[in-house]
N, C-alpha and C. Protein backbone atom coordinates (compact mmCIF):
# COMPACT_ATOMS: atom_id res chain seq x y z
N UNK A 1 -12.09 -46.31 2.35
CA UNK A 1 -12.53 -45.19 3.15
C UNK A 1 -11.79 -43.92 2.70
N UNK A 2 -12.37 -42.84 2.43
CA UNK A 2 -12.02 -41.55 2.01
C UNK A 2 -11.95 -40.54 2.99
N UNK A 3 -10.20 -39.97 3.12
CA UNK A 3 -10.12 -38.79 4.64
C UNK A 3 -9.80 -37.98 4.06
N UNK A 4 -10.51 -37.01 4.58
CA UNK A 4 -10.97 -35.57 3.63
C UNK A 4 -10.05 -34.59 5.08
N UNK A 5 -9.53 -33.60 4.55
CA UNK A 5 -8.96 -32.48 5.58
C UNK A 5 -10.80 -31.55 5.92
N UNK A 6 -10.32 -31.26 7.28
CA UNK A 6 -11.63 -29.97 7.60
C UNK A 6 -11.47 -28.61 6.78
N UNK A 7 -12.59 -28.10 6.60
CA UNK A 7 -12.27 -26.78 5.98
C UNK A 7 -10.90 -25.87 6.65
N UNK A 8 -11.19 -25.50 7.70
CA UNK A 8 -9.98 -25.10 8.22
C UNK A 8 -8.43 -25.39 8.15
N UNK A 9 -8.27 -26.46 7.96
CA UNK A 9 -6.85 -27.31 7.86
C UNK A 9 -6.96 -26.97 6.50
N UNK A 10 -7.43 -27.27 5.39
CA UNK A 10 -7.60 -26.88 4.04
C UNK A 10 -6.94 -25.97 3.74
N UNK A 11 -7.80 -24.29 4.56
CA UNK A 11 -7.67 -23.52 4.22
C UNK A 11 -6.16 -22.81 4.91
N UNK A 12 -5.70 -23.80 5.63
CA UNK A 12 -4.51 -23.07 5.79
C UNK A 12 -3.40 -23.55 5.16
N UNK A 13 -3.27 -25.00 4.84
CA UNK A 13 -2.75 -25.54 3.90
C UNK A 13 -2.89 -24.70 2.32
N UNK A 14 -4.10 -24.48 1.82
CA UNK A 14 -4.04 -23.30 0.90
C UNK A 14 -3.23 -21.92 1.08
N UNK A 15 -3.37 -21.49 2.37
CA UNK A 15 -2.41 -20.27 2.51
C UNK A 15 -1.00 -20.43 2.23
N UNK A 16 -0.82 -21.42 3.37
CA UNK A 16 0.70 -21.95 3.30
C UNK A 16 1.31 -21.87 1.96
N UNK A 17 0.82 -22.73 1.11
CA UNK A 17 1.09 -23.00 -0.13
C UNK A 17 1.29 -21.88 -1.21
N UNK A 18 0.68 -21.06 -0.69
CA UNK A 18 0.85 -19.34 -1.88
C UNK A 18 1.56 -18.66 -0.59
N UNK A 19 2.00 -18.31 0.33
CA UNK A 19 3.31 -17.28 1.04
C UNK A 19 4.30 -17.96 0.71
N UNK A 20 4.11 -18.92 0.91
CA UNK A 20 5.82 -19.64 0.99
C UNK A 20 6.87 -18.83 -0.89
N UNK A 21 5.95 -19.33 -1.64
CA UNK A 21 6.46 -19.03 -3.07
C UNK A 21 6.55 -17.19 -3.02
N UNK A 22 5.41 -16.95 -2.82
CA UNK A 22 5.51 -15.65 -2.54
C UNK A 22 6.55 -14.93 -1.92
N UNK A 23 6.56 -15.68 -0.53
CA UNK A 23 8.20 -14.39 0.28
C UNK A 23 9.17 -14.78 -0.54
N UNK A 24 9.29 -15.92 -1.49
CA UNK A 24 10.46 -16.07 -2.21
C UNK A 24 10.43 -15.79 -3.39
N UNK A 25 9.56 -15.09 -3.84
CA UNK A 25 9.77 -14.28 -5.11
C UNK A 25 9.64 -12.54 -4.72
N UNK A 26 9.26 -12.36 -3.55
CA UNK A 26 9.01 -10.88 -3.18
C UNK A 26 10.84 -10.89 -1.95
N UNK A 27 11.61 -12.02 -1.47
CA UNK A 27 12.70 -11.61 -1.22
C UNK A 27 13.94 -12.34 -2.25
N UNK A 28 13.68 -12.85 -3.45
CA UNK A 28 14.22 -13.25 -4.47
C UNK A 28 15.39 -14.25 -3.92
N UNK A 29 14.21 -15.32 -3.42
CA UNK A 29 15.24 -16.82 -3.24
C UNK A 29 14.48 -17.87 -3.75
N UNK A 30 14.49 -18.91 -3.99
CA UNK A 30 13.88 -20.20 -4.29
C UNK A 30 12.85 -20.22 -3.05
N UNK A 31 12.09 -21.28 -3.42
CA UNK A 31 11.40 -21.47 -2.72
C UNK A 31 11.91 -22.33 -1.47
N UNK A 32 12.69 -23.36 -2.00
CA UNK A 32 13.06 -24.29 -0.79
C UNK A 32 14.03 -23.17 -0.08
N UNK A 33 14.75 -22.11 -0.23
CA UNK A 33 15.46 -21.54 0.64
C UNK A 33 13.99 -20.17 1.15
N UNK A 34 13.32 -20.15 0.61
CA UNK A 34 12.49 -19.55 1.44
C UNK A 34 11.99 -20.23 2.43
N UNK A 35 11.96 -21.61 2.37
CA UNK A 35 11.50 -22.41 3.28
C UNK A 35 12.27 -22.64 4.56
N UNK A 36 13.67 -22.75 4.23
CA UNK A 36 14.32 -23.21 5.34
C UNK A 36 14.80 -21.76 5.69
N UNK A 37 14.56 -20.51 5.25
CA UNK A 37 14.97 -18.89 6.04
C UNK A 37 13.83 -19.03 7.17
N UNK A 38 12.42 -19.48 6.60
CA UNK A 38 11.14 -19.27 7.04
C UNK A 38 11.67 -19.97 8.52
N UNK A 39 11.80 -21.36 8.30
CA UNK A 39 11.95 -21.96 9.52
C UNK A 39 13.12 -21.47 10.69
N UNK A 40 14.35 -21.17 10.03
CA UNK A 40 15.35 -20.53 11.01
C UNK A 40 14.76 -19.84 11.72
N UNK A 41 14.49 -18.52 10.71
CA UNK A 41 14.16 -17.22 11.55
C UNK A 41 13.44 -17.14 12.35
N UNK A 42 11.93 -18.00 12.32
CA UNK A 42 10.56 -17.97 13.31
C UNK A 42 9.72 -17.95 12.30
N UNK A 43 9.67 -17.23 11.04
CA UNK A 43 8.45 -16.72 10.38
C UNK A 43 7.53 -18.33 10.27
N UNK A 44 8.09 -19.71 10.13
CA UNK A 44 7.21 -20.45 9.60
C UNK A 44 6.35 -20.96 11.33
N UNK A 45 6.55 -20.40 12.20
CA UNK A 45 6.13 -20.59 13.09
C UNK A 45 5.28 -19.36 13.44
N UNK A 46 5.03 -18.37 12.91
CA UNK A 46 4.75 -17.32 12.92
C UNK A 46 3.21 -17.76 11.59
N UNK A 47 3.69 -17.96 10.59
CA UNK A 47 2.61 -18.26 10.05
C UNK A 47 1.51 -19.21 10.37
N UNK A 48 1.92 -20.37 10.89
CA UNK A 48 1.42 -21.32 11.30
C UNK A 48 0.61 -20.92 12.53
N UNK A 49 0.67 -20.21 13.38
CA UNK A 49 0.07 -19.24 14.57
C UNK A 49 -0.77 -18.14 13.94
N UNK A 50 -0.41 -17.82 13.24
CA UNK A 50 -1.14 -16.31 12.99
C UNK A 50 -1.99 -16.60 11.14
N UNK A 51 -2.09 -17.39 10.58
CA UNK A 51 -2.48 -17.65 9.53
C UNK A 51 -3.60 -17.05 9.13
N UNK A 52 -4.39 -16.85 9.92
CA UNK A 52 -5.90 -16.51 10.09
C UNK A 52 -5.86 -15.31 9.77
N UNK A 53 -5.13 -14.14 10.63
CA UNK A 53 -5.41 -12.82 10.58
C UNK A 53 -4.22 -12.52 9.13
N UNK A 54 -3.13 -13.15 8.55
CA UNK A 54 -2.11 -13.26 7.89
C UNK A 54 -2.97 -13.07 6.35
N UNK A 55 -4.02 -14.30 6.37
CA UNK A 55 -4.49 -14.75 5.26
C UNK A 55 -5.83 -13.31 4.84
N UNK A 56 -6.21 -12.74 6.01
CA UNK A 56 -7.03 -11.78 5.31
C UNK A 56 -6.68 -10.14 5.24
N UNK A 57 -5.15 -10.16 5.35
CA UNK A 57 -4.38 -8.78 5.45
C UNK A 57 -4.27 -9.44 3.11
N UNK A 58 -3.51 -7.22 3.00
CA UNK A 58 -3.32 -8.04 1.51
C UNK A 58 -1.78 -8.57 0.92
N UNK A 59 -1.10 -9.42 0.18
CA UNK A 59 -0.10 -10.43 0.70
C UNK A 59 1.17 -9.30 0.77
N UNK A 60 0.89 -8.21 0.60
CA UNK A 60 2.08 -7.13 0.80
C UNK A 60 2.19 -7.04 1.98
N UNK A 61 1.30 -6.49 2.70
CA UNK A 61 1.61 -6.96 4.44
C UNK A 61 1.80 -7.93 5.10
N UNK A 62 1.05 -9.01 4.62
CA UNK A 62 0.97 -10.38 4.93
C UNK A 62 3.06 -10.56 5.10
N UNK A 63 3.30 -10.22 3.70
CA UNK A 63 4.66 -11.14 3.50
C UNK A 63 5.76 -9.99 4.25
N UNK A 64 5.28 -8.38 4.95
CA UNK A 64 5.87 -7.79 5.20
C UNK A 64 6.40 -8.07 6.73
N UNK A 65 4.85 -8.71 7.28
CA UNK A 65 4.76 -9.05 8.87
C UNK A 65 5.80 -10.19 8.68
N UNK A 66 5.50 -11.22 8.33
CA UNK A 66 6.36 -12.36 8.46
C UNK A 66 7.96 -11.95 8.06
N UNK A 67 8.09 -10.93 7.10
CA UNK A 67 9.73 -10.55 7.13
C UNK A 67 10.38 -9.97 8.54
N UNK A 68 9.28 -8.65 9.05
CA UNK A 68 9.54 -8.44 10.24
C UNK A 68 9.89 -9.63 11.20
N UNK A 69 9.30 -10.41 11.51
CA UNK A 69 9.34 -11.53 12.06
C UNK A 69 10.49 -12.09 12.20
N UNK A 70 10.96 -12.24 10.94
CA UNK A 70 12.19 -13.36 10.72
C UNK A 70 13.53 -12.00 10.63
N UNK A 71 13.31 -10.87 10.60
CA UNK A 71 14.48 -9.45 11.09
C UNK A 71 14.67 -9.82 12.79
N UNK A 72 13.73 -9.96 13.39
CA UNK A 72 13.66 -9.57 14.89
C UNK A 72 14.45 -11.01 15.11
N UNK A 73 14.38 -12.22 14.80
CA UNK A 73 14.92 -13.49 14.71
C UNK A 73 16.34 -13.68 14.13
N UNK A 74 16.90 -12.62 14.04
CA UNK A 74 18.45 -12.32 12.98
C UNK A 74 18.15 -12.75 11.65
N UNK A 75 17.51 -12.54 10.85
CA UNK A 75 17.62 -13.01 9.49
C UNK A 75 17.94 -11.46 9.02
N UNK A 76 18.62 -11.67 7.89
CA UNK A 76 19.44 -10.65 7.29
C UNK A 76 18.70 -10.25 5.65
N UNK A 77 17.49 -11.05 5.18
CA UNK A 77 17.56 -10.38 3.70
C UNK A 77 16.61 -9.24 3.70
């Protein structure tokens, strides 16, 4: 038997997958420490909520909102 994700889950799994690398080459950390800033601060909870409107801003804002995000949360970079 073959389990296929819904378009939706897909497509956020596709998002996910290009910010994450992204805030960490646009705030110059690895990715796995973009990952675990993401989670401290709020932003990966922030993406995961807001993905939708995230994914059709362009990724300069996209990755600007989620920095805001993780500032208001004490993150420092």
């Amino acid at each position: 038997m073959e389990s296929r994700l819904d378009k939706a889950t897909s497509d956020k799994v596709s998002f996910i997958a290009f910010i994450v690398p992204e805030f960490a080459t646009a705030y110059k950390m690895n990715v796995q420490d973009s990952y675990f800033y993401l989670k401290k601060y709020g932003g990966w909870d922030y993406i995961n909520r807001h993905w939708w409107a995230l994914h059709t801003d362009t990724p300069y804002w996209a990755l600007r909102s989620i920095y805001n995000v993780c500032l208001k949360n004490g993150g420092l970079r």
